[in-house]
C-alpha atoms as a PDB file:
ATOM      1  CA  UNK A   1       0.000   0.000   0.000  1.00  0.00           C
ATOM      2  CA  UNK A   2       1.588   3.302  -1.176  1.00  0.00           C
ATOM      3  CA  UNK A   3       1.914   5.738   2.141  1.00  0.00           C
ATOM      4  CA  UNK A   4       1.212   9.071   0.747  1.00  0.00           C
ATOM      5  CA  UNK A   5       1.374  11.203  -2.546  1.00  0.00           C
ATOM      6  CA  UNK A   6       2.459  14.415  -0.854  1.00  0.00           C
ATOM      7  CA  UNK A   7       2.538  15.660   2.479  1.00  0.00           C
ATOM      8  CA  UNK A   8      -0.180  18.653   2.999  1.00  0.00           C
ATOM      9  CA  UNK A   9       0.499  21.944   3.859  1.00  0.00           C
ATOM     10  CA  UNK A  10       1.119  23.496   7.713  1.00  0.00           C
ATOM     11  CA  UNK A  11      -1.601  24.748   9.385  1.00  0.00           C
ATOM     12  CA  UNK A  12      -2.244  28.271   9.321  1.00  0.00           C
ATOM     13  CA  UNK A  13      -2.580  29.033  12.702  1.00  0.00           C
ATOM     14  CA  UNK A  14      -3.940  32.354  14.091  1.00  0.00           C
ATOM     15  CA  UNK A  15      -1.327  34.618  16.456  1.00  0.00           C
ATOM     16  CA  UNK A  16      -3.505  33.601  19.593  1.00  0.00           C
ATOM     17  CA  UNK A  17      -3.138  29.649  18.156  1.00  0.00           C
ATOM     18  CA  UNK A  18       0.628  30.292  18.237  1.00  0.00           C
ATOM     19  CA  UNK A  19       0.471  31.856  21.976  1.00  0.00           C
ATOM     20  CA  UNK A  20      -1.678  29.086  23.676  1.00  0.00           C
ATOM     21  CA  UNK A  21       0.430  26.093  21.683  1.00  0.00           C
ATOM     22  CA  UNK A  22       3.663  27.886  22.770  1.00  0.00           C
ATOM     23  CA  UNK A  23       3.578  26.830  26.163  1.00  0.00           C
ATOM     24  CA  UNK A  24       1.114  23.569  26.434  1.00  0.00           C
ATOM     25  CA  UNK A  25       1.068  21.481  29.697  1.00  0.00           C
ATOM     26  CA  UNK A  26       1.535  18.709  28.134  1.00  0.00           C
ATOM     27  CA  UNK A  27       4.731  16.782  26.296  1.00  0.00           C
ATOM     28  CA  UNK A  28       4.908  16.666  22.546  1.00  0.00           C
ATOM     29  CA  UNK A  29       4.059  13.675  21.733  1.00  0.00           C
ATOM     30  CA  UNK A  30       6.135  12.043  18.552  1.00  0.00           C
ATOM     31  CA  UNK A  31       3.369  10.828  16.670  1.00  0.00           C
ATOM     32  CA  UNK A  32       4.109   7.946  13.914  1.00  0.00           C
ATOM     33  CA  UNK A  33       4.325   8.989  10.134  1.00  0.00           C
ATOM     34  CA  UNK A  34       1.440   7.195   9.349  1.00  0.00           C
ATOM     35  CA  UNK A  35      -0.907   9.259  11.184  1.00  0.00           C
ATOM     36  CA  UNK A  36       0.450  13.063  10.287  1.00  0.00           C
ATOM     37  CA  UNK A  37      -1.330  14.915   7.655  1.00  0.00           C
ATOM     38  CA  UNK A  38      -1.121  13.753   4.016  1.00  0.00           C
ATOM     39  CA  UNK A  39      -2.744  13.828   0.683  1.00  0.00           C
ATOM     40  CA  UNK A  40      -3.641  10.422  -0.630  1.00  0.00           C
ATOM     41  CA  UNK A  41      -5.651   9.112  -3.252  1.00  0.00           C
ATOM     42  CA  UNK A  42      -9.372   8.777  -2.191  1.00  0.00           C
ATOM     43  CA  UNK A  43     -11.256   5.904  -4.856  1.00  0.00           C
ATOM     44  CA  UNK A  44     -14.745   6.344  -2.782  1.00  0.00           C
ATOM     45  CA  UNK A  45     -17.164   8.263  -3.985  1.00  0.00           C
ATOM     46  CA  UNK A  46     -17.993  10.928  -1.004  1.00  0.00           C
ATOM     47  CA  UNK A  47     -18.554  14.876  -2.214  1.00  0.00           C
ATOM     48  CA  UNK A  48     -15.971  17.135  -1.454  1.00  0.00           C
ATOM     49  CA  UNK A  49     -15.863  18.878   1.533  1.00  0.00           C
ATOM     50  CA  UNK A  50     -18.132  15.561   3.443  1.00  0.00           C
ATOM     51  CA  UNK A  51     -15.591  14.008   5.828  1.00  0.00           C
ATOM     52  CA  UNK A  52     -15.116  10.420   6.589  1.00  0.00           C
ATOM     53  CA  UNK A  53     -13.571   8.963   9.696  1.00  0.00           C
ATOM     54  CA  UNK A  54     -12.232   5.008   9.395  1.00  0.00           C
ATOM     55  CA  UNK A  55     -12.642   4.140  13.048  1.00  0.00           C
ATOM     56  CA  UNK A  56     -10.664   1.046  12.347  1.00  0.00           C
ATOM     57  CA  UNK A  57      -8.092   2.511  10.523  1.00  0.00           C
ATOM     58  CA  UNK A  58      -8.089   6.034  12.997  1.00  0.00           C
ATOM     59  CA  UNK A  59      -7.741   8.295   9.680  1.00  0.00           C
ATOM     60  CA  UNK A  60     -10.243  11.160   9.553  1.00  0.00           C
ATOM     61  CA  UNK A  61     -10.434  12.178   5.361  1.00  0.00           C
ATOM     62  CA  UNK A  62     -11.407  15.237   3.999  1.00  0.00           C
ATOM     63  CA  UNK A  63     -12.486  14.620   0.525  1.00  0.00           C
ATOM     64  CA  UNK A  64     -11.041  16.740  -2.259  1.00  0.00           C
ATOM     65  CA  UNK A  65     -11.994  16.815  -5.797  1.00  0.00           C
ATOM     66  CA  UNK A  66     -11.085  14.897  -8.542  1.00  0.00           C
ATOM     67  CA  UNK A  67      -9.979  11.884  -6.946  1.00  0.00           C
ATOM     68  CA  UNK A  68      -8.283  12.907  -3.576  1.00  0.00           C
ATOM     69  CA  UNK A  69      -8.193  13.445   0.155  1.00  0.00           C
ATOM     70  CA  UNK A  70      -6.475  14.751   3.104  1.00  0.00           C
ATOM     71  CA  UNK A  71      -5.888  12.280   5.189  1.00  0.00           C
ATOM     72  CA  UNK A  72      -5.171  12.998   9.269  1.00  0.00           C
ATOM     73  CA  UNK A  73      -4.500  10.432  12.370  1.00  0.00           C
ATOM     74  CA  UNK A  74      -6.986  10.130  14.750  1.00  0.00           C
ATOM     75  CA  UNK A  75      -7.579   8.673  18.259  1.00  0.00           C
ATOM     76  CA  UNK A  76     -11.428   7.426  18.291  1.00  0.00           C
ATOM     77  CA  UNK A  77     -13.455   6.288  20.888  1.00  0.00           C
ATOM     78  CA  UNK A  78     -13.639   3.167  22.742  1.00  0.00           C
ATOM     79  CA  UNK A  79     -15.926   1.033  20.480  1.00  0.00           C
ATOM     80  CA  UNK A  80     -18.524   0.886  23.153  1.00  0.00           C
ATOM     81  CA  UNK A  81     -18.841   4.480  23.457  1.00  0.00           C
ATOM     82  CA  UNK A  82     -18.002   5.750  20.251  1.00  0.00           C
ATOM     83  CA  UNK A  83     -20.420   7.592  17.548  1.00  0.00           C
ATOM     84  CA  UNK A  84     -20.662   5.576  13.931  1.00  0.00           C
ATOM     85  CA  UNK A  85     -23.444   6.571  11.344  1.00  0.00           C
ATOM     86  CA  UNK A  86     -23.579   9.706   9.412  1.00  0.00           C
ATOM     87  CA  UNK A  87     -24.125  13.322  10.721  1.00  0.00           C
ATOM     88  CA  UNK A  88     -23.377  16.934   9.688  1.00  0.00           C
ATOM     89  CA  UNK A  89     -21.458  19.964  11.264  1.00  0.00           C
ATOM     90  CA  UNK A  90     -23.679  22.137  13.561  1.00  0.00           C
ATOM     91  CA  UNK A  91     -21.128  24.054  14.990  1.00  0.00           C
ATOM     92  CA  UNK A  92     -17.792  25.270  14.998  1.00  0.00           C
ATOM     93  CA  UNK A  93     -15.926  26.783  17.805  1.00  0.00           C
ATOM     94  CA  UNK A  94     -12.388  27.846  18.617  1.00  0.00           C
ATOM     95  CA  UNK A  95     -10.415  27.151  21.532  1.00  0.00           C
ATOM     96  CA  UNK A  96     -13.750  25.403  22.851  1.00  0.00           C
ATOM     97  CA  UNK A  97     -15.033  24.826  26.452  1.00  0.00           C
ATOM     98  CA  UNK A  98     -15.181  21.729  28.040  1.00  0.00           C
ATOM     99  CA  UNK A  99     -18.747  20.902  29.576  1.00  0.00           C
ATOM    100  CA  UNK A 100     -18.130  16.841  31.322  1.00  0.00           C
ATOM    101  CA  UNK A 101     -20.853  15.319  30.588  1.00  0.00           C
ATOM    102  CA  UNK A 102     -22.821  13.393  33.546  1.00  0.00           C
ATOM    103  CA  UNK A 103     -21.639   9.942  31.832  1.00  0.00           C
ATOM    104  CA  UNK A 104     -17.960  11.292  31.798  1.00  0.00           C
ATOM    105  CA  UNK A 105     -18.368  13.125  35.432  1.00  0.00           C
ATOM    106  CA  UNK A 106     -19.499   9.631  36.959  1.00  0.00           C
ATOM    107  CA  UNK A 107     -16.780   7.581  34.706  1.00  0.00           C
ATOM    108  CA  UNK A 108     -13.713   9.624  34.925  1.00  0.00           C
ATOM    109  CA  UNK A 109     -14.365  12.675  36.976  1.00  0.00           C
ATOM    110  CA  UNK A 110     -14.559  14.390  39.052  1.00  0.00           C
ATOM    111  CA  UNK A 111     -14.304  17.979  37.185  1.00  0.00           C
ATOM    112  CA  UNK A 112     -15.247  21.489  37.061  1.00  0.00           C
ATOM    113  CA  UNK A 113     -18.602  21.709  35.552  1.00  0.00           C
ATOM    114  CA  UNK A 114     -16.741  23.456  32.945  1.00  0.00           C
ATOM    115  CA  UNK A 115     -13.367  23.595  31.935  1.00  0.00           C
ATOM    116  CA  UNK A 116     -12.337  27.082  30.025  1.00  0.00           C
ATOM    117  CA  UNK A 117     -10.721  26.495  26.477  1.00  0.00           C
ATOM    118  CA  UNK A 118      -6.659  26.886  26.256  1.00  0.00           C
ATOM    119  CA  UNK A 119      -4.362  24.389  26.091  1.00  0.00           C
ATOM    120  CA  UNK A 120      -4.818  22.335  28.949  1.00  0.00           C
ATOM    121  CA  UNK A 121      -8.771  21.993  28.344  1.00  0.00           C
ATOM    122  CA  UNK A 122      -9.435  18.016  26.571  1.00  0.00           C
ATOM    123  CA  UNK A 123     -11.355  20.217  23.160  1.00  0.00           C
ATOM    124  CA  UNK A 124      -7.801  21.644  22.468  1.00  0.00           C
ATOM    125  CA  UNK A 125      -8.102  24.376  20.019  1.00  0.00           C
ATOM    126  CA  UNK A 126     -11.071  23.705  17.444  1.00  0.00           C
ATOM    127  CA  UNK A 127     -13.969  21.813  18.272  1.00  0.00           C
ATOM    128  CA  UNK A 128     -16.415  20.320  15.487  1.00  0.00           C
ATOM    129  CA  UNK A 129     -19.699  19.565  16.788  1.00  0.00           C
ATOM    130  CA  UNK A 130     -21.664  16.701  15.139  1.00  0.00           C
ATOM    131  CA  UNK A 131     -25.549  17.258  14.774  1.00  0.00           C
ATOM    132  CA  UNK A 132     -28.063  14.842  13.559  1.00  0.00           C
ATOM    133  CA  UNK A 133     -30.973  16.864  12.507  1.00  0.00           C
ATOM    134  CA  UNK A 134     -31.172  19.993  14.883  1.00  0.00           C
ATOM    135  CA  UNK A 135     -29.985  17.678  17.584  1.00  0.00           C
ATOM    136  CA  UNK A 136     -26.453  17.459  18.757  1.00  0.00           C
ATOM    137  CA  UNK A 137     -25.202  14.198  18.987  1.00  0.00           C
ATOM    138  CA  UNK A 138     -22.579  15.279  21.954  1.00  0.00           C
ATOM    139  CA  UNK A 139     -20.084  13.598  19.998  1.00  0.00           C
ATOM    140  CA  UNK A 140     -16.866  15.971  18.492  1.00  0.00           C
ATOM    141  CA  UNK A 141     -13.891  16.064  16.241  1.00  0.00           C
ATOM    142  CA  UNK A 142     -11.426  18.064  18.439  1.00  0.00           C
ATOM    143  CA  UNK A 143      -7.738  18.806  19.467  1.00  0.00           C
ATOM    144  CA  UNK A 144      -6.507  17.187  22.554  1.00  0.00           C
ATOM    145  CA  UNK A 145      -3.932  17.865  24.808  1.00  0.00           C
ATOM    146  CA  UNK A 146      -2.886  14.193  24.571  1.00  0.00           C
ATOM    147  CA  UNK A 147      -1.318  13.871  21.612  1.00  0.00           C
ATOM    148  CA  UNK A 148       0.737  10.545  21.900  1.00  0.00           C
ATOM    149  CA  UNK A 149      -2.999   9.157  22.003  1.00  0.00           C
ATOM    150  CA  UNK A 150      -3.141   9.732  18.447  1.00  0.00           C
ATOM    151  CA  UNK A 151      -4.010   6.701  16.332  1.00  0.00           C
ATOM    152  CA  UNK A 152      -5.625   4.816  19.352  1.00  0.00           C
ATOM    153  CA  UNK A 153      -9.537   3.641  20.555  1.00  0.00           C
ATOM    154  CA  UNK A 154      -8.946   5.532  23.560  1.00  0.00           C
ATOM    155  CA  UNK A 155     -11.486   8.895  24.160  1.00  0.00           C
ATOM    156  CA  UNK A 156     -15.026   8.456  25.568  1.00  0.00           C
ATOM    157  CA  UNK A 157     -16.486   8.405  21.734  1.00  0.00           C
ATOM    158  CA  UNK A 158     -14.875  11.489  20.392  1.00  0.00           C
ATOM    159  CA  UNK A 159     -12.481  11.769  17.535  1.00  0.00           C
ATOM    160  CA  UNK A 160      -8.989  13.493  18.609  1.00  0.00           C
ATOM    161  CA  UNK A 161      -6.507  14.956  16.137  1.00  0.00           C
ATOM    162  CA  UNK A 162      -3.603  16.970  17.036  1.00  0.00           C
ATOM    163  CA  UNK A 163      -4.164  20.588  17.454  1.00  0.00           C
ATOM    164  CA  UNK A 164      -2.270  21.274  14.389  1.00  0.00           C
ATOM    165  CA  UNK A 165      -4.299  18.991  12.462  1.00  0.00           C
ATOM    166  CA  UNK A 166      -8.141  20.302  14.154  1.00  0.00           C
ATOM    167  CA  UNK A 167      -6.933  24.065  13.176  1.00  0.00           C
ATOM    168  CA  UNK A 168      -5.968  22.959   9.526  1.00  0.00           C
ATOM    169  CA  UNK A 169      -9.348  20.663   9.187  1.00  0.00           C
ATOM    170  CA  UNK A 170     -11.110  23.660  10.821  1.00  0.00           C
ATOM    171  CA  UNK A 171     -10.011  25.946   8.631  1.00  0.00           C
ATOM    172  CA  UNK A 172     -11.756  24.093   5.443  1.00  0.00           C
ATOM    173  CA  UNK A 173     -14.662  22.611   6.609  1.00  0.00           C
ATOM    174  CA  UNK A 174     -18.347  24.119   6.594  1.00  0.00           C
ATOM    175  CA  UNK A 175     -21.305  24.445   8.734  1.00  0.00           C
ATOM    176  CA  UNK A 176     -23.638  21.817   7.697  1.00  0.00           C
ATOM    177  CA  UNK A 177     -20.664  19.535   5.819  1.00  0.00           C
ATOM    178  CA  UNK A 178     -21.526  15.634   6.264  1.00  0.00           C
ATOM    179  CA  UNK A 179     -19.244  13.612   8.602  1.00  0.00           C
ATOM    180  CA  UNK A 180     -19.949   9.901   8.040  1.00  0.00           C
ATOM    181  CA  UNK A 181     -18.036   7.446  10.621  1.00  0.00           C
ATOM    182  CA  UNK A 182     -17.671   4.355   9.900  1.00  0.00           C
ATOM    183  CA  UNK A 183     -18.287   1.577  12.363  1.00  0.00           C
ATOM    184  CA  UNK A 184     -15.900  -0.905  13.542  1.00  0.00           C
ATOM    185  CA  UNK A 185     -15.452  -3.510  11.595  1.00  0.00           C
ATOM    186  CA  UNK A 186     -16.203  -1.249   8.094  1.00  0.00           C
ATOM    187  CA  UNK A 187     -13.445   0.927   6.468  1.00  0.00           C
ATOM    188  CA  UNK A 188     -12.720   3.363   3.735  1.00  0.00           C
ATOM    189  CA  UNK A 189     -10.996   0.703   1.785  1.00  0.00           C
ATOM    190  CA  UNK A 190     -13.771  -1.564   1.617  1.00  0.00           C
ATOM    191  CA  UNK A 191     -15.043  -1.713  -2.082  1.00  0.00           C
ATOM    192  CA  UNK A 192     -12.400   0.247  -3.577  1.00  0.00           C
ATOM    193  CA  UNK A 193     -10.640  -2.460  -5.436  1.00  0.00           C
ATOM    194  CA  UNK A 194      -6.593  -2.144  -6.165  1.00  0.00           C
ATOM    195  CA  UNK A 195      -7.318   1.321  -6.999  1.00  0.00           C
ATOM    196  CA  UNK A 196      -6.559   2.362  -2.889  1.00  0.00           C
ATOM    197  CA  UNK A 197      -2.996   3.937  -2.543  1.00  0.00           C
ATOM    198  CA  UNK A 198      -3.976   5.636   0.967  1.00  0.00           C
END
């Protein structure tokens, strides 16, 4: 399987981005090649600007024209807790708050009731909130401030990408874009023949 065609451009981050990554809490994580940001061949047949996440594979694809994505690592949920079906983006917010919900508060807290955004908040910098109808799911495509979790079933149903990645992502996608994620057990190169070079 051919890794990449070319690796994407860097994120354009904002001079407030730059001040609150400066100085994260946290490590930087050395994430594996695989799972930083690429441009690959995409054979499925997704519109642009819909994104796909392979929760098997932990790759989150923005689909491009003619024939292409960009492809970013992911950490996804555990599979009993994590969102699969298709949805679209009702909101978009930078440098996010954290509200625990009660499931997360009884499982892993206890926290503040809310957690401003900045670098040590779990949302990191951009937060991508999935809606099915008018409803939101409570399930996100986000930053994290745990980077070496990156290409792992490890959040409470949420997709992670590295801050670098969520800005870039962020900075292309659209209010009321379609997010489809996969289930376990299905992935993006399902069906598409010898033509896959992701």
């Amino acid at each position: 399987m051919q890794a990449t065609l070319s690796p994407s451009t860097d994120a354009s981050m904002t001079p407030r981005d730059r001040q609150l990554l400066a100085h994260t809490p946290y490590a930087q994580a050395k994430v594996s090649e695989q799972y930083l940001r690429h441009i690959v061949d995409y054979p499925r047949k997704e519109q642009p600007g819909t994104i796909l996440v392979d929760t098997d594979a932990r790759y989150l694809y923005l689909v491009l024209p003619e024939g292409k994505a960009i492809r970013y690592g992911v950490a996804v949920g555990e599979e009993a807790m994590a969102f699969s079906g298709v949805a679209r983006v009702g909101r978009l917010a930078e440098w996010p708050d954290w509200v625990p919900t009660a499931d997360i508060q009884a499982r892993l807290g206890p926290y503040p009731a809310r957690v401003p955004g900045g670098p040590a908040n779990p949302l990191g910098a951009r937060g991508i909130y999935l809606y099915v109808g008018n409803k939101d799911t409570l399930y996100r495509i986000h930053g994290t401030n745990q980077p070496e979790y990156i290409g792992q079933a490890i959040s409470s149903g949420c997709i992670r990408m590295r801050n670098e990645d969520v800005i870039d992502l962020y900075d292309r996608v659209k209010l009321g874009s379609t997010v489809v994620v996969l289930p376990p057990g299905q992935n993006a190169q399902a069906g598409a023949g010898a033509r896959w070079r992701g």
